[in-house]
C-alpha atoms as a PDB file:
ATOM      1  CA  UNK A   1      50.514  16.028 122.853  1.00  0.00           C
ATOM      2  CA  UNK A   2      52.047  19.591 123.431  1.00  0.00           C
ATOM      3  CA  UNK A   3      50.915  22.335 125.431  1.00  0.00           C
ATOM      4  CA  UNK A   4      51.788  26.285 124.464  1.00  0.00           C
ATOM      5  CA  UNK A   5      50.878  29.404 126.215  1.00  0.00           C
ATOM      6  CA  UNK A   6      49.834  31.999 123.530  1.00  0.00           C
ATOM      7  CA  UNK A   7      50.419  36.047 124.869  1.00  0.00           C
ATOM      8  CA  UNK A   8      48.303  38.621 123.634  1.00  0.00           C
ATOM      9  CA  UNK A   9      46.562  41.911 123.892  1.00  0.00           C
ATOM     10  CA  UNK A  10      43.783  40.233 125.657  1.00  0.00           C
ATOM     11  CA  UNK A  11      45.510  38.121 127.840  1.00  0.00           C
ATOM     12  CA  UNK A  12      47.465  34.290 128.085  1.00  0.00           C
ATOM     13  CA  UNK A  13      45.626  31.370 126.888  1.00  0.00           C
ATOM     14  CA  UNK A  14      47.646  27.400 127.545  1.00  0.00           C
ATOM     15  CA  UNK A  15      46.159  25.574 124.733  1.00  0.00           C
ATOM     16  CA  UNK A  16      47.011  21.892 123.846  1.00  0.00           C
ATOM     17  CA  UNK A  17      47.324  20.651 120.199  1.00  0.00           C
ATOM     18  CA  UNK A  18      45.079  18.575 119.221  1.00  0.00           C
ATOM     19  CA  UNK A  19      44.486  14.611 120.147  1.00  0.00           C
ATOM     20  CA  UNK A  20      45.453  12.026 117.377  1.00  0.00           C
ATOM     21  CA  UNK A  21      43.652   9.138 117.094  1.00  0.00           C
ATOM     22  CA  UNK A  22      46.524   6.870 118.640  1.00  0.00           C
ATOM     23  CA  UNK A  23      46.660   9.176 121.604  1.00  0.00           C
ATOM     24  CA  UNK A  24      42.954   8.928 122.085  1.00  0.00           C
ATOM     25  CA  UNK A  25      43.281   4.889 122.258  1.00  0.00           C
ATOM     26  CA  UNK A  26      46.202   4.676 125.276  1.00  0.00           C
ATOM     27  CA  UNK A  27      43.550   7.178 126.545  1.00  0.00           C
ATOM     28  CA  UNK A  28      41.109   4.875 126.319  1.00  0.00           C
ATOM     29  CA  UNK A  29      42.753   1.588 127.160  1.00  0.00           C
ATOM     30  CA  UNK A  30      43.712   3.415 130.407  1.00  0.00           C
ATOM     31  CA  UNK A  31      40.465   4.760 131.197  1.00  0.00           C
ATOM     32  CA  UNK A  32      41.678   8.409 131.055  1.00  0.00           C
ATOM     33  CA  UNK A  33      39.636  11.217 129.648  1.00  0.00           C
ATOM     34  CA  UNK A  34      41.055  12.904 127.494  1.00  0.00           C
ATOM     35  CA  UNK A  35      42.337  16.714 128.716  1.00  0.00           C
ATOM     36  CA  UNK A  36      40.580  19.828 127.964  1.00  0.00           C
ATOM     37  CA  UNK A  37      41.745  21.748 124.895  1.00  0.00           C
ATOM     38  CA  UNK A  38      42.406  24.838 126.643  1.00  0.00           C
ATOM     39  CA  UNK A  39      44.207  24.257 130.153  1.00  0.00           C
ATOM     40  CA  UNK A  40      44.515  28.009 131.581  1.00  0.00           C
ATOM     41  CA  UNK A  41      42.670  31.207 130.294  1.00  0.00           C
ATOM     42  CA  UNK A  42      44.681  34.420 132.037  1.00  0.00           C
ATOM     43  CA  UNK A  43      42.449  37.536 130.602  1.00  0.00           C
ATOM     44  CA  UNK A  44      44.843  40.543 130.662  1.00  0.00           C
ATOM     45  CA  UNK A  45      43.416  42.740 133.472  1.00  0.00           C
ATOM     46  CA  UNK A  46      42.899  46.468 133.291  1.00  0.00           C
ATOM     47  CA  UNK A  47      44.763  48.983 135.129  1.00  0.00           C
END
């Protein structure tokens, strides 16, 4: 699982790629849920 921060006219959005079914059993064998698919939303504020 990766995590990138996308820039743009609107603002910065962190956005993880998506789970894979592997990933989603260690989730589950460790009783984790599983993260949200966007971590951070940073809308670009006017000036």
């Amino acid at each position: 699982m990766h995590l990138g921060i996308f820039n743009g006219p609107a603002g910065t959005a962190w956005q993880r790629t998506e789970t894979t079914a592997f990933q989603r059993q260690i989730l589950s064998a460790l009783s984790v849920e599983e993260p949200p698919r966007f971590f951070r939303l940073d809308p670009r504020q006017s000036l």
